[in-house]
Protein backbone atom coordinates (compact mmCIF):
# COMPACT_ATOMS: atom_id res chain seq x y z
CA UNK A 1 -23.79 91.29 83.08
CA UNK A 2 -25.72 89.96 80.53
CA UNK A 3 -26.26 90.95 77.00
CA UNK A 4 -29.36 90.92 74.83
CA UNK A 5 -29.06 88.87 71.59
CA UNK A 6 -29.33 91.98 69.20
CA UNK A 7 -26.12 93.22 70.68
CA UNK A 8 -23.80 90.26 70.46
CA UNK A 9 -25.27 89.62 67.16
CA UNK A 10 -23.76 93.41 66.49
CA UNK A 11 -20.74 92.75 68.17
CA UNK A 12 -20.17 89.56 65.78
CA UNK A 13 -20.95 91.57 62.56
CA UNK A 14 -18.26 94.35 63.70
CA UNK A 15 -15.49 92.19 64.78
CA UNK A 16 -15.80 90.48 61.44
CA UNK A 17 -16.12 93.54 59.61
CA UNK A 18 -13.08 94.26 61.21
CA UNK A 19 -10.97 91.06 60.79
CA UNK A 20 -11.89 91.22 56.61
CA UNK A 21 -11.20 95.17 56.87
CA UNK A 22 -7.15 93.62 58.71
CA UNK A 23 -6.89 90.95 56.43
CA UNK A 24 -7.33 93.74 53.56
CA UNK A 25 -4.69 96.27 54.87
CA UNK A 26 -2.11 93.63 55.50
CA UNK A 27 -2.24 92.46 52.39
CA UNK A 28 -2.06 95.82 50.92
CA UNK A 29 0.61 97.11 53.55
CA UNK A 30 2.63 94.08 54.53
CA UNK A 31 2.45 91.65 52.00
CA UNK A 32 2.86 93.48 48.77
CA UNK A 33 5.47 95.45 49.85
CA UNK A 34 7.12 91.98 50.94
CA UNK A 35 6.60 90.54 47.62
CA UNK A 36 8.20 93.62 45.94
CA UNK A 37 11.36 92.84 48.07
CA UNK A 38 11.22 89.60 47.37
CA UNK A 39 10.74 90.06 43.76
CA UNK A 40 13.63 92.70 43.33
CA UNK A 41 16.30 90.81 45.42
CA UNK A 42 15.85 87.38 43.27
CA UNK A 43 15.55 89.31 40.04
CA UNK A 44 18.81 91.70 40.78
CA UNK A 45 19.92 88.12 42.58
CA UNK A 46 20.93 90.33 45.73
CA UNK A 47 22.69 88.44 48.65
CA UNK A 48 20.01 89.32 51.42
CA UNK A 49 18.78 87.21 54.12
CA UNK A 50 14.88 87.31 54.18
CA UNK A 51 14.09 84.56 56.60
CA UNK A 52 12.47 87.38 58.85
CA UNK A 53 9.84 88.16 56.48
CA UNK A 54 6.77 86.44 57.56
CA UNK A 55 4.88 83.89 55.75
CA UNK A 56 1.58 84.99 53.65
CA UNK A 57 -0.61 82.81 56.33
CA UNK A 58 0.62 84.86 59.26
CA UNK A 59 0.36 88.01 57.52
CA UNK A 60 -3.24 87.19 56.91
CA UNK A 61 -3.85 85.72 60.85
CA UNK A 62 -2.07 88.67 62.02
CA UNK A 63 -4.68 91.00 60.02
CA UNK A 64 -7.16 89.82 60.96
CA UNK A 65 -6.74 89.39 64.31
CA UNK A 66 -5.23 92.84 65.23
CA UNK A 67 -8.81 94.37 62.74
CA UNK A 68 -10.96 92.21 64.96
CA UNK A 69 -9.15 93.46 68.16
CA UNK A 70 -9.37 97.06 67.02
CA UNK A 71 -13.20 97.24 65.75
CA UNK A 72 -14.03 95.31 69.19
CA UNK A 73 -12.15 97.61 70.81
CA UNK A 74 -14.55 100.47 69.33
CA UNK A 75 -17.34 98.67 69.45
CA UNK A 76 -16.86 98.50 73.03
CA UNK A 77 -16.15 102.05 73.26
CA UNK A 78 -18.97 103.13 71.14
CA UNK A 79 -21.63 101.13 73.98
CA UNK A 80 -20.14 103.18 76.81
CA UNK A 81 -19.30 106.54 75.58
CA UNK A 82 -21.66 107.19 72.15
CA UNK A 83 -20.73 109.70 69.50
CA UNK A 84 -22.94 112.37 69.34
CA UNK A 85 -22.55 115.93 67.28
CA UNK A 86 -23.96 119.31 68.46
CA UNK A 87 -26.65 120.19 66.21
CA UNK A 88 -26.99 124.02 65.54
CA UNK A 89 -29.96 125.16 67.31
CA UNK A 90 -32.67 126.53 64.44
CA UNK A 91 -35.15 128.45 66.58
CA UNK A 92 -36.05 131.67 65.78
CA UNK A 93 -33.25 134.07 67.66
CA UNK A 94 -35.51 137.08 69.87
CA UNK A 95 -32.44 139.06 69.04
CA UNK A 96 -33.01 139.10 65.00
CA UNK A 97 -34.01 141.91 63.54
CA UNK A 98 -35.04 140.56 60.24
CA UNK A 99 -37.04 137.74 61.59
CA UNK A 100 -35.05 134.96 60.01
């Protein structure tokens, strides 16, 4: 199947829409939080192990990776099954007495 060059050119723009829209929530929902934790337990000098917590460079891969798989993803969806809303029909009704 092949694809005309308006298309992939669309594709490209959404999938990196997507990966700087991932890169924004996981630094907003991973990595702050993460540097919270890691600024209370070495200010209240808590005994925790936080070698699980990834680094800030995988958070950021991670993001945008998983935003570029999920805006593909409805990109893809969006070529084979379009959103469309009903629209309320505006004729005149036969059935109106005032004419509206």
């Amino acid at each position: 199947m092949r694809f005309d060059q308006e298309t992939v050119q669309q594709f490209a723009k959404s999938a990196a829409t997507g990966a700087l829209t991932g890169i924004v929530f996981a630094v907003v929902f991973v990595a702050l939080p993460g540097a919270l934790i890691l600024f209370l337990v070495g200010t209240f000098g808590l005994d925790w192990d936080l070698s699980w917590f990834p680094d800030a460079v995988t958070i950021l891969i991670a993001g945008a990776a998983l935003g570029a798989l999920f805006a593909a993803f409805l990109f893809i969806k969006d070529q084979y099954i379009p959103y469309v809303e009903e629209v309320q029909d505006f004729e005149e009704d036969p059935d109106d007495p005032f004419g509206r």
